[in-house]
Protein backbone atom coordinates (compact mmCIF):
# COMPACT_ATOMS: atom_id res chain seq x y z
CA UNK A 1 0.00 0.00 0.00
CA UNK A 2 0.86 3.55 -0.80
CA UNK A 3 2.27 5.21 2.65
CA UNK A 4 0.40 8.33 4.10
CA UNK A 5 3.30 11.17 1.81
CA UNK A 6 2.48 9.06 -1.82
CA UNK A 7 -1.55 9.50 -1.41
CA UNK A 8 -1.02 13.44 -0.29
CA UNK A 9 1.13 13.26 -3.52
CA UNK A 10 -1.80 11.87 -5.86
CA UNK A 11 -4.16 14.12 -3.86
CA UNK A 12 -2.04 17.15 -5.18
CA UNK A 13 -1.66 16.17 -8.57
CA UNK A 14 -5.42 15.41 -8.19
CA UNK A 15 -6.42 19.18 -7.10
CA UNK A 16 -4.22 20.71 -10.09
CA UNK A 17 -5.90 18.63 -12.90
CA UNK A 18 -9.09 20.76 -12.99
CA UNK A 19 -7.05 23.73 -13.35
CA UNK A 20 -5.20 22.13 -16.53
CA UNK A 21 -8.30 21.23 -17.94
CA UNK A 22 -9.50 24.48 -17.66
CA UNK A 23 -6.33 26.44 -19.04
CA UNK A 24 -6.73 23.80 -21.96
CA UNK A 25 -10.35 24.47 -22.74
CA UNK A 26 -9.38 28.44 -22.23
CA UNK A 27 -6.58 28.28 -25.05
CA UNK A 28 -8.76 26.06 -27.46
CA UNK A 29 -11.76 28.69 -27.18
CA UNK A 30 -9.24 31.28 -27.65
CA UNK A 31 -8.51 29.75 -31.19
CA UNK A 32 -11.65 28.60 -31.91
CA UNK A 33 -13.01 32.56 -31.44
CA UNK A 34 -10.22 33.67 -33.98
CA UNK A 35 -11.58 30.57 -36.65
CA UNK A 36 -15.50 30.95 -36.73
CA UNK A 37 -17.84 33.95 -36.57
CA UNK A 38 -19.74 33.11 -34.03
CA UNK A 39 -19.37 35.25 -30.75
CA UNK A 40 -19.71 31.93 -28.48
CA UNK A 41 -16.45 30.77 -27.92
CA UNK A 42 -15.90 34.05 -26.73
CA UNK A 43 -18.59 34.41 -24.45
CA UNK A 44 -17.12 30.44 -23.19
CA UNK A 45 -14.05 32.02 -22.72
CA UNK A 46 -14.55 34.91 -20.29
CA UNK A 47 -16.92 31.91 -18.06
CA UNK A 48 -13.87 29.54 -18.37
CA UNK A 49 -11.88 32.11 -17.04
CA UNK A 50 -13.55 33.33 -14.46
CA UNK A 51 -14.05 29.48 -12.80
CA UNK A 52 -10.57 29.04 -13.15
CA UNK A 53 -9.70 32.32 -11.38
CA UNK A 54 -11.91 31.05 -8.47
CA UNK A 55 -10.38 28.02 -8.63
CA UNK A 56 -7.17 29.41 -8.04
CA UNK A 57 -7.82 31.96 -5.71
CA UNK A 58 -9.95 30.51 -3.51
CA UNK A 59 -8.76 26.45 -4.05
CA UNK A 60 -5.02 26.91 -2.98
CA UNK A 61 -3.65 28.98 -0.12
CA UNK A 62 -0.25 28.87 -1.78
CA UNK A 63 2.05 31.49 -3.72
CA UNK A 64 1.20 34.78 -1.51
CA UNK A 65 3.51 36.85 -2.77
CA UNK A 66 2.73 35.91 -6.70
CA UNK A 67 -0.69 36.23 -6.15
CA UNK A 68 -0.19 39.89 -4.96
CA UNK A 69 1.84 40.39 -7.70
CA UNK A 70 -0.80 39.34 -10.84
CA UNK A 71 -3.96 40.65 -8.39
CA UNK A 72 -2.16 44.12 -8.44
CA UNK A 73 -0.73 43.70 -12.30
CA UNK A 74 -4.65 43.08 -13.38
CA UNK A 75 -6.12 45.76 -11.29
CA UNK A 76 -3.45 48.48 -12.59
CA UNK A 77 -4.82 47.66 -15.85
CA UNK A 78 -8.49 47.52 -15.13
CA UNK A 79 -8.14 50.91 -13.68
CA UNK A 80 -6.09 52.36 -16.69
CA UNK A 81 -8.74 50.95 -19.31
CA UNK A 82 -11.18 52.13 -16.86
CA UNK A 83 -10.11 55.66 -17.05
CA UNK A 84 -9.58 55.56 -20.96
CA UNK A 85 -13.22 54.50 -21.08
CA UNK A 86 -14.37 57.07 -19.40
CA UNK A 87 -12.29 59.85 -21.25
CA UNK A 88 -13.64 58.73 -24.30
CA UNK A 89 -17.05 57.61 -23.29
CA UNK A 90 -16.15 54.42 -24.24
CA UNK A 91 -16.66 50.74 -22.78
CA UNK A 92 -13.14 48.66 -23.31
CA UNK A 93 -15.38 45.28 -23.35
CA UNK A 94 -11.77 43.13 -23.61
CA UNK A 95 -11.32 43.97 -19.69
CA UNK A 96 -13.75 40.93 -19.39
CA UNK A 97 -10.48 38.93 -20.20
CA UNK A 98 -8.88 39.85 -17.13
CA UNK A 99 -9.59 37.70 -15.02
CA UNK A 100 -9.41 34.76 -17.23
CA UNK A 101 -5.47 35.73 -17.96
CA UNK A 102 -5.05 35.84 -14.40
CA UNK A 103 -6.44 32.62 -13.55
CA UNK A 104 -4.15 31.13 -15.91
CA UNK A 105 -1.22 33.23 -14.88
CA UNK A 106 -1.63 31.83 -11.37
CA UNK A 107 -2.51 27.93 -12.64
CA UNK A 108 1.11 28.02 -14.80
CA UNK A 109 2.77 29.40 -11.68
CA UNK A 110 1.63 26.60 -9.44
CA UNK A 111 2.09 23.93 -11.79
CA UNK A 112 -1.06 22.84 -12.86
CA UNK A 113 -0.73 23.04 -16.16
CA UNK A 114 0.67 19.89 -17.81
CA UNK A 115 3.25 20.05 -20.51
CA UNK A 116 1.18 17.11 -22.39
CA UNK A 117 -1.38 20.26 -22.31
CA UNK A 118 0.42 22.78 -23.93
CA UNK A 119 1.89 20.11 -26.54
CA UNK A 120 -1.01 19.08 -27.50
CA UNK A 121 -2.18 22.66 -28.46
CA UNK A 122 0.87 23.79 -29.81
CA UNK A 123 0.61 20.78 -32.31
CA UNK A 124 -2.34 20.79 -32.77
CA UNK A 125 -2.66 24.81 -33.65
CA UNK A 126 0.14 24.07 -35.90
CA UNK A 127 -1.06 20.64 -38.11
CA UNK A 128 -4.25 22.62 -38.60
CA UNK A 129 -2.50 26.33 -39.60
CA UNK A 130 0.05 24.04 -42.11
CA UNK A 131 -3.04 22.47 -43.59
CA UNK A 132 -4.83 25.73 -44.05
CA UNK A 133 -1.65 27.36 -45.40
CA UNK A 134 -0.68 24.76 -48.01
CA UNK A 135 -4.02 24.01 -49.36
CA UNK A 136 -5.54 27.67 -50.16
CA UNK A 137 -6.57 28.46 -52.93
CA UNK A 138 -4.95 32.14 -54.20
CA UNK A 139 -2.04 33.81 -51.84
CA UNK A 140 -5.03 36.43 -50.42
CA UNK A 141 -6.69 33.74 -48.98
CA UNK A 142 -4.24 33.12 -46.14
CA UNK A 143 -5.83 35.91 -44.43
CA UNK A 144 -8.96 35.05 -44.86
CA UNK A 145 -7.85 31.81 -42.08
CA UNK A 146 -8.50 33.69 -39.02
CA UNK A 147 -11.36 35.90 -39.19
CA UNK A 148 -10.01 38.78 -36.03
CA UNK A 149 -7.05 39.30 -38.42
CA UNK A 150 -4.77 38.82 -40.87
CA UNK A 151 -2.22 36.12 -41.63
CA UNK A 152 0.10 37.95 -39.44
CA UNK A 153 -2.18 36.38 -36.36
CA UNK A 154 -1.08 32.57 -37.12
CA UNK A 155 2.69 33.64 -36.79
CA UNK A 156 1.63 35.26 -33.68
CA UNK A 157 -0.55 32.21 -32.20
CA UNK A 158 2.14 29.78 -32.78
CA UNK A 159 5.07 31.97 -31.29
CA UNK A 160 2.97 32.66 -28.25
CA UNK A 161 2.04 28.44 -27.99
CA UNK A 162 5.54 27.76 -28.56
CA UNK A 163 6.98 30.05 -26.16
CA UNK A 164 4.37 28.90 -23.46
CA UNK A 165 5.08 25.12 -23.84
CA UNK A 166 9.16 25.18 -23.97
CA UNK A 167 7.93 27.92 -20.45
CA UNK A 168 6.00 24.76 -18.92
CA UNK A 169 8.66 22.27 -20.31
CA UNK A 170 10.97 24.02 -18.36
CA UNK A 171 8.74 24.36 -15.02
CA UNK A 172 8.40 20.47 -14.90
CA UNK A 173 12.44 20.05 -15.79
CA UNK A 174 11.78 18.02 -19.13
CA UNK A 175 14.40 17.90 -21.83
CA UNK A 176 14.34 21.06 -23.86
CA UNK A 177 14.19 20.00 -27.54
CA UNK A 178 14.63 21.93 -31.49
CA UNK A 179 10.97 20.45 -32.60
CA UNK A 180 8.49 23.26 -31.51
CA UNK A 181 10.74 25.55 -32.47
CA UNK A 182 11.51 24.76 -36.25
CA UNK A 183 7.07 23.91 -36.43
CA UNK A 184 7.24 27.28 -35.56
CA UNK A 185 9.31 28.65 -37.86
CA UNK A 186 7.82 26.43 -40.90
CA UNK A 187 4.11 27.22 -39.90
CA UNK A 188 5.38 31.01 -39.44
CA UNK A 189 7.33 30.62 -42.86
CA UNK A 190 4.02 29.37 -44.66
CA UNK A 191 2.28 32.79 -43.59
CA UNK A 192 4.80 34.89 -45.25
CA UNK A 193 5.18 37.26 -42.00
CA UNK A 194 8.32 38.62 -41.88
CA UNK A 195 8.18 39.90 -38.29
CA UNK A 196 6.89 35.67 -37.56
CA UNK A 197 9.36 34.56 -39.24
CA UNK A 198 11.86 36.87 -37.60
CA UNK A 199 11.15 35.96 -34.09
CA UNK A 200 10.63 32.68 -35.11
CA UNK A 201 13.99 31.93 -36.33
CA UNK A 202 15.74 34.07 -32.89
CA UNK A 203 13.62 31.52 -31.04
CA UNK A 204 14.74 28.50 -33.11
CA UNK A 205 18.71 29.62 -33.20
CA UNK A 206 18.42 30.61 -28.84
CA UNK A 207 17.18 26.90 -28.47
CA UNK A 208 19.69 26.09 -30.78
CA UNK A 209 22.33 27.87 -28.72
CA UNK A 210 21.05 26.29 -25.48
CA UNK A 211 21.09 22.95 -26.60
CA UNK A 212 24.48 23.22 -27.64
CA UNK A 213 25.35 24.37 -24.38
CA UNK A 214 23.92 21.77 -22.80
CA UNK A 215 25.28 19.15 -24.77
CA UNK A 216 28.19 17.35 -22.58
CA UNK A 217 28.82 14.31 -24.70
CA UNK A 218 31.53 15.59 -26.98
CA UNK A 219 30.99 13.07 -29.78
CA UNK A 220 27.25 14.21 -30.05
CA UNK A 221 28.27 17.73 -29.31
CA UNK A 222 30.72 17.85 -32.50
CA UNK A 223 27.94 16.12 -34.64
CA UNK A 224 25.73 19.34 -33.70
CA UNK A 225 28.06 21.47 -34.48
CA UNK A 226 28.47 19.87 -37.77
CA UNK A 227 24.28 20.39 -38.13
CA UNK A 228 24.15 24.01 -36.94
CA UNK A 229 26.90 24.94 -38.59
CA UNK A 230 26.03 23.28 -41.95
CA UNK A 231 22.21 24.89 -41.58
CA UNK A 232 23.77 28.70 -40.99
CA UNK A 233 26.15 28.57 -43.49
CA UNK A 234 23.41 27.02 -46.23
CA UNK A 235 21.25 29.98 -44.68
CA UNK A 236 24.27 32.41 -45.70
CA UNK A 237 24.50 31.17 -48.82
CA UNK A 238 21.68 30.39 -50.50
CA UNK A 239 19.38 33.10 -48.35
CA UNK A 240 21.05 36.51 -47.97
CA UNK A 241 21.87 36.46 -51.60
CA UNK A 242 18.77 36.25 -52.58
CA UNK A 243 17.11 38.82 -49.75
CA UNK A 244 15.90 41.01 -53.08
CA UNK A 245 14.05 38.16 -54.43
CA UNK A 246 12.32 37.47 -51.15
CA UNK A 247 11.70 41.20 -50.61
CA UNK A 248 9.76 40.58 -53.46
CA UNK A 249 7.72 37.56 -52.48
CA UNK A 250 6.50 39.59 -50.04
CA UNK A 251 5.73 43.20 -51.24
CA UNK A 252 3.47 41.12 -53.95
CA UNK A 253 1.98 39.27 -51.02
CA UNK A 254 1.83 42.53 -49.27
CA UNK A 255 -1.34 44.03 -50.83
CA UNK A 256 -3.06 41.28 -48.65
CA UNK A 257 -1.98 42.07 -45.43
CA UNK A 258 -0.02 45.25 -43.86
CA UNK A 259 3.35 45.55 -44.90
CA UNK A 260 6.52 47.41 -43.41
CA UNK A 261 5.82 50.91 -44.94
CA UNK A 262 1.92 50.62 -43.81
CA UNK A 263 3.27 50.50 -39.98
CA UNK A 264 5.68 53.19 -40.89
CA UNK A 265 2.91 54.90 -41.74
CA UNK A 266 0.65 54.12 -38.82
CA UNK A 267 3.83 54.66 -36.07
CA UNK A 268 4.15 57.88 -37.49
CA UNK A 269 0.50 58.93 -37.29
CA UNK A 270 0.64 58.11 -34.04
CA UNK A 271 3.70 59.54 -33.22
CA UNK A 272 2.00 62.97 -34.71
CA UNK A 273 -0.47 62.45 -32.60
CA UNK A 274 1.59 63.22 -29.35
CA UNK A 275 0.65 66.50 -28.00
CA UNK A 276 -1.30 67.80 -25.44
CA UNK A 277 -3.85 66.03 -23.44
CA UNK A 278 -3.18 62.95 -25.64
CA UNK A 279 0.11 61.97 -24.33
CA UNK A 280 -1.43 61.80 -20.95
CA UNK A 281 -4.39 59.60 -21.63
CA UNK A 282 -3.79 58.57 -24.87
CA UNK A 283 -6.55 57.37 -27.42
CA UNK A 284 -9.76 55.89 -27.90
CA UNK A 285 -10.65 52.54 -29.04
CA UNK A 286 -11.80 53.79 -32.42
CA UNK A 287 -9.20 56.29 -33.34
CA UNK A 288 -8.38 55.82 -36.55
CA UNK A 289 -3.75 56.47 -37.22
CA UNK A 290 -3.68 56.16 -40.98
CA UNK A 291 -6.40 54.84 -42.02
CA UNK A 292 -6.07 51.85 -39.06
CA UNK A 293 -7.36 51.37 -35.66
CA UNK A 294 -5.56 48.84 -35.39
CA UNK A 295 -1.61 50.09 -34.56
CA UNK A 296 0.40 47.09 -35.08
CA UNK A 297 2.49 47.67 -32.35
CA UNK A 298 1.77 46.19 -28.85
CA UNK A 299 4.04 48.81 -27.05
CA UNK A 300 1.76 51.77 -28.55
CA UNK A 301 -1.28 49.76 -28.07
CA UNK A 302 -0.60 50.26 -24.17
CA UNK A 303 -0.07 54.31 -24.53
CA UNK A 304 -2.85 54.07 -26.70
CA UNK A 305 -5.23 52.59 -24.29
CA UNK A 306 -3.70 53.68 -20.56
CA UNK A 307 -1.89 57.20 -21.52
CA UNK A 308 1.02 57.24 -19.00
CA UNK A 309 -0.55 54.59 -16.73
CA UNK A 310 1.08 52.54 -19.54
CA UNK A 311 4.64 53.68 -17.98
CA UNK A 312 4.50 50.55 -15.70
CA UNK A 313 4.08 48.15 -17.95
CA UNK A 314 6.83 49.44 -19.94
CA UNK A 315 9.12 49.37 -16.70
CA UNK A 316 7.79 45.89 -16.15
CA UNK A 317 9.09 44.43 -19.76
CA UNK A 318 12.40 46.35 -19.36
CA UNK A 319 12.65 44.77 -16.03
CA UNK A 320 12.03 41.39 -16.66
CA UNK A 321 14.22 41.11 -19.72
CA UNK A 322 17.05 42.71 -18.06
CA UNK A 323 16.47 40.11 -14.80
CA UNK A 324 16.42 37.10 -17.08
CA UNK A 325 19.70 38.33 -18.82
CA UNK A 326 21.46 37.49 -15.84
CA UNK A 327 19.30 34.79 -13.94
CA UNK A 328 17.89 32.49 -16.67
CA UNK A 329 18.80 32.01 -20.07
CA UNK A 330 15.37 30.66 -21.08
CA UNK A 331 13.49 32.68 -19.62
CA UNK A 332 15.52 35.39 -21.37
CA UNK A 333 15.35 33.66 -24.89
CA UNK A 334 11.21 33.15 -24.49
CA UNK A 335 10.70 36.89 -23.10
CA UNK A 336 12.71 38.62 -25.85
CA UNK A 337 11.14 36.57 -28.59
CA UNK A 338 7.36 37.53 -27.02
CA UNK A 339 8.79 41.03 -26.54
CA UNK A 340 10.14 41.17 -30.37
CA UNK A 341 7.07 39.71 -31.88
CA UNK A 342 4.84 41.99 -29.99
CA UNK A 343 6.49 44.82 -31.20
CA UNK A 344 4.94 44.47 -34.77
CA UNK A 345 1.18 43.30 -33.55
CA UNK A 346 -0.89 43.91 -31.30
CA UNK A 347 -0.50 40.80 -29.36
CA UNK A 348 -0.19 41.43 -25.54
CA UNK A 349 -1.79 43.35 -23.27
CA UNK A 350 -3.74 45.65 -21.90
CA UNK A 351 -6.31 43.15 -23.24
CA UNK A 352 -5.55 40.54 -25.52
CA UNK A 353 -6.77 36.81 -25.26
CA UNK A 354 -3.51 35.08 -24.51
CA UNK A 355 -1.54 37.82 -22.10
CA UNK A 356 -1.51 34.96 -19.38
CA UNK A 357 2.02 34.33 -21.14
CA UNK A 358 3.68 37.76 -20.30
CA UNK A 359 1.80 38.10 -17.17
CA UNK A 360 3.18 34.29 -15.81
CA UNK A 361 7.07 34.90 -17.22
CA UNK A 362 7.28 38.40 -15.48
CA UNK A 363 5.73 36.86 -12.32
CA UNK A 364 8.36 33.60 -12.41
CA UNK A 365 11.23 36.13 -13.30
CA UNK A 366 10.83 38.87 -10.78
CA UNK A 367 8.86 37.21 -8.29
CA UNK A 368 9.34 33.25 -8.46
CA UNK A 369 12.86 32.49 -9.56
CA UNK A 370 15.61 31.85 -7.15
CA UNK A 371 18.22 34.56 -7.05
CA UNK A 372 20.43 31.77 -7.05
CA UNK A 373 19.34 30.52 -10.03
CA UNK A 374 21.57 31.63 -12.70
CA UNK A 375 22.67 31.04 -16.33
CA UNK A 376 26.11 31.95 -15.59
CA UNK A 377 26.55 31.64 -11.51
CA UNK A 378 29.53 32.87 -10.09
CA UNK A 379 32.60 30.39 -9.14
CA UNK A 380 32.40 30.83 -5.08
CA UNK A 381 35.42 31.01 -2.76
CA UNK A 382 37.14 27.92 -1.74
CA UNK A 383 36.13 26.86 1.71
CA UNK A 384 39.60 26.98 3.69
């Protein structure tokens, strides 16, 4: 029979499997709502979230200090939107999200989330985007897949799915492996995103980096070095050479989607738009920069939204990269890539579907992880 420690054990894994069912049903009505018309899965979503926020909260007396730090995170934001909705007579209806995000902020930072989960999502999201990609039927039709956006929002989904599962691999101290990342950077390739594709091939090349690292058999070590090595220098070759010819892939595919020189041209709407009472509380919902509302650009979404209540948030990111330099080198690699990719989307926060993901790494970097848990630790004295 099991002694009296190995049933508490089962018990605990036994609490935290509600909350990974929930985070899993969360994420799949998060896709679903950006696939089908419908306005259900959204609806689902914010009741999803809001069970497994109560779950959380009220389930577990665990985590104090992270709990203070995502409960004071989410109401920073709720009173910035808040504000910007009343300025502009306006109701920011994403703030329902809020709680959901934090409720799965606070299930990754306990655990309870399952890498199994997040692999089968990841995968999943990807064998259906590659299917979708490859079998369209004209090049304008790849952003007709998602109906909230453009083709621009599969590169985005994928990054932020990959990023979370090699986050939860890491939690449960599995073996970090290349696979998500190069399904990440072929499903991101398919879309013809160059800002995907970017951050999808920094992501790829980090893991790359770390695995090398990591690699202590010297035999097996060489052999990757052989691979890498071969893959860059075919990447030199036959790539950069032809950067011209790519350019042009994409400025034909670009009448489809936004290009480069239309977020040059929204930035610097915006940018024009920086005076006065405006650079205090910033923007409307329906403000239209150059013929957009949307502004492409997660990191003028939050001015846009919050005025200088955004300053925070900003401080946060800054933060949390620069702690992760020096503490963790994947935490670092999956923060910068989020951080990059968001720069060219609207993708997290102040109230996006998936900003669980930034709200959970700047929690485990500032708050959860060990001071002495380093990337590069320090030799110490010898003991005399």
């Amino acid at each position: 029979m099991p002694d009296a420690k190995g049933v508490l054990a089962m018990t605990r894994i036994g609490r935290g499997a509600p909350a990974d069912l929930l985070v899993g049903l969360y994420i799949g009505l998060v896709l679903m709502n950006s696939l089908v018309q419908t306005s259900i899965p959204r609806r689902a979503l914010v009741l999803v979230g809001v069970l497994l926020l109560a779950y959380e909260a009220f389930g577990f007396r665990s985590m104090k200090y992270e709990q203070y730090f995502l409960y004071a995170l989410g109401a920073w934001i709720a009173l910035g939107l808040t504000l910007n909705g009343v300025i502009f007579g306006e109701w920011v209806q994403e703030s329902v999200y809020l709680p959901g995000n934090i409720g799965v902020a606070l299930a990754l930072c306990r655990g309870h989330v399952e890498r199994r989960t997040t692999g089968v999502l990841f995968y999943g999201a990807g064998a259906y985007f590659a299917y979708r990609l490859v079998t369209v039927s004209s090049p304008g039709a790849i952003h007709q897949i998602l109906v909230t956006g453009s083709a621009n929002g599969i590169s985005a989904f994928m990054i932020m799915l990959c990023c979370l599962h090699y986050a939860v691999t890491m939690a449960k101290g599995a073996r970090i492996t290349l696979l998500p990342a190069v399904v990440c950077l072929l499903v991101s390739a398919l879309t013809l995103g160059r800002s995907g594709m970017a951050a999808a091939a920094l992501l790829l090349a980090g893991i790359a980096l770390h695995d090398l690292v990591r690699e202590h058999r010297r035999r097996l070590l060489a052999a990757k070095l052989v691979v890498y090595g071969g893959v860059a220098l075919a990447v030199v070759v036959l790539v950069l050479p032809r950067l011209d010819m790519i350019s042009f892939v994409f400025e034909r595919f670009s009448a489809f989607g936004l290009g480069s020189e239309g977020r040059d041209r929204i930035w610097g709407a915006y940018g024009e738009s920086m005076a006065g009472i405006a650079t205090l509380v910033g923007h409307g919902r329906e403000e239209v920069f150059a013929g957009y509302t949307n502004v492409h650009n997660s990191y003028i979404l939050w001015h846009k939204s919050m005025g200088v209540m955004a300053i925070p948030l900003y401080a946060l990111a800054v933060l949390s990269l620069a702690q992760a330099a020096v503490r963790d080198r994947m935490l670092f690699l999956i923060m910068a890539v989020l951080l990059l990719r968001a720069f060219f989307d609207e993708l997290i926060l102040p109230f996006r579907l998936l900003d669980f993901l930034f709200f959970y790494l700047a929690c485990t970097i500032l708050v959860t992880l060990s001071p002495r848990r380093g990337a590069y630790p320090l030799p110490r004295p010898a003991v005399v």
